[in-house]
Protein backbone atom coordinates (compact mmCIF):
# COMPACT_ATOMS: atom_id res chain seq x y z
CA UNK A 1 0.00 0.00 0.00
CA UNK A 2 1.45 3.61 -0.94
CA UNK A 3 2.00 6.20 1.91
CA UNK A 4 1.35 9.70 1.34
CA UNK A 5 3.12 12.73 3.64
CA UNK A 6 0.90 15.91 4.16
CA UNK A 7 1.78 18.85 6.13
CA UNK A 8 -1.34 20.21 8.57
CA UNK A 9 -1.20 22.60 11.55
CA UNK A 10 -1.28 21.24 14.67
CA UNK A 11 -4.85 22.53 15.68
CA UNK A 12 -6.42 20.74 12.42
CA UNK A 13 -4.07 17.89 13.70
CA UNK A 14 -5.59 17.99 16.85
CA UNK A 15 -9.22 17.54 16.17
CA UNK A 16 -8.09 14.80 13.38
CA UNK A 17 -6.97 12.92 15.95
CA UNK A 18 -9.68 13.52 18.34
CA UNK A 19 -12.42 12.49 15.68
CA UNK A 20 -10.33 9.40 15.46
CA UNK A 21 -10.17 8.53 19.03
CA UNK A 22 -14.38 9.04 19.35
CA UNK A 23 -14.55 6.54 16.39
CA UNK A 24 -12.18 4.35 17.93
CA UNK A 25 -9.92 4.57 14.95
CA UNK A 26 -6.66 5.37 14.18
CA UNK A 27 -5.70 8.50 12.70
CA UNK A 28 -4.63 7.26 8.87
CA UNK A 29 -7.86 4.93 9.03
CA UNK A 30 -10.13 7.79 10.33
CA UNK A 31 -8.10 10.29 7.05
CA UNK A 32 -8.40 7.24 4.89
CA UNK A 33 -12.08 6.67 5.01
CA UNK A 34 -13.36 10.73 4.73
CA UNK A 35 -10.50 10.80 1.48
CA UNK A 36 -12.61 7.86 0.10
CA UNK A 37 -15.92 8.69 0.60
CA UNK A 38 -15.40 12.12 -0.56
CA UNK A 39 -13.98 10.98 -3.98
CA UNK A 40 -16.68 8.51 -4.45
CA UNK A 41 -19.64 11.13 -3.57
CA UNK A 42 -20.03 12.45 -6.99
CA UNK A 43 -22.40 15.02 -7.41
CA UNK A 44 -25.81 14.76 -6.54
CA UNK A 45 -27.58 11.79 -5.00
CA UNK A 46 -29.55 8.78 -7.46
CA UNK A 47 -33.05 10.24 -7.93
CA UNK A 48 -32.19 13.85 -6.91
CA UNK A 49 -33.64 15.83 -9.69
CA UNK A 50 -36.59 13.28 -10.67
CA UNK A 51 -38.17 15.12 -7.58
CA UNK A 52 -38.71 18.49 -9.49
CA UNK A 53 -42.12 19.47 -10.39
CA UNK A 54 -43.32 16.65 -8.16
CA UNK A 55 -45.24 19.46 -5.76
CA UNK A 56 -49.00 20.08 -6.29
CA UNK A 57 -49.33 22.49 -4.15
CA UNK A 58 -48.23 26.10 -5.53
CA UNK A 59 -49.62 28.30 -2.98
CA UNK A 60 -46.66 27.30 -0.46
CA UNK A 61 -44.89 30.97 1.32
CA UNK A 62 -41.59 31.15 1.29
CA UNK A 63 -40.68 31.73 4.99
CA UNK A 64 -38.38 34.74 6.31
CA UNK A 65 -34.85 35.02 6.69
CA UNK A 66 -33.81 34.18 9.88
CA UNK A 67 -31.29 36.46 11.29
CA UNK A 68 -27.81 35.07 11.85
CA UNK A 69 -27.70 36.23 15.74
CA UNK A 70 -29.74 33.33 15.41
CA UNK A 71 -27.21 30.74 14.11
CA UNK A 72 -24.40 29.14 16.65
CA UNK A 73 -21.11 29.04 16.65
CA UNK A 74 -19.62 25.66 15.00
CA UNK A 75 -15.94 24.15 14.81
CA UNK A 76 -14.31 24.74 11.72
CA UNK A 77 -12.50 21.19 10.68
């Protein structure tokens, strides 16, 4: 199996290796398995846009913009 080097700050390193631990995984399995599934996730899902035009109902209200005061902070990975 071929290796591959990166370079990553420590905090991104830090919360790599902390995802790992909560999945009880090691770090290069834990890398290996988001690299994979994101390369095989391509594009939209099977059946996506066959649900266009599907809706009946046209008298549906678009609902207001919620203010982002609103919204909570989130870790950045």
């Amino acid at each position: 199996m071929a290796q591959l080097t990166i370079y990553i700050d420590e905090d991104t390193l830090s919360k790599i290796g902390h995802s790992a631990r909560r999945d009880k995984a090691s770090v290069s399995a834990w890398v290996k398995k988001r690299l994979v599934a994101s390369l095989e996730t391509k594009g939209w899902p099977p059946g996506y846009f066959d649900c266009f035009g599907r809706l009946k109902d046209v008298n549906i209200k678009v609902p207001d913009e919620l203010s982002w005061k609103s919204d909570v902070s989130r870790a950045v990975l």
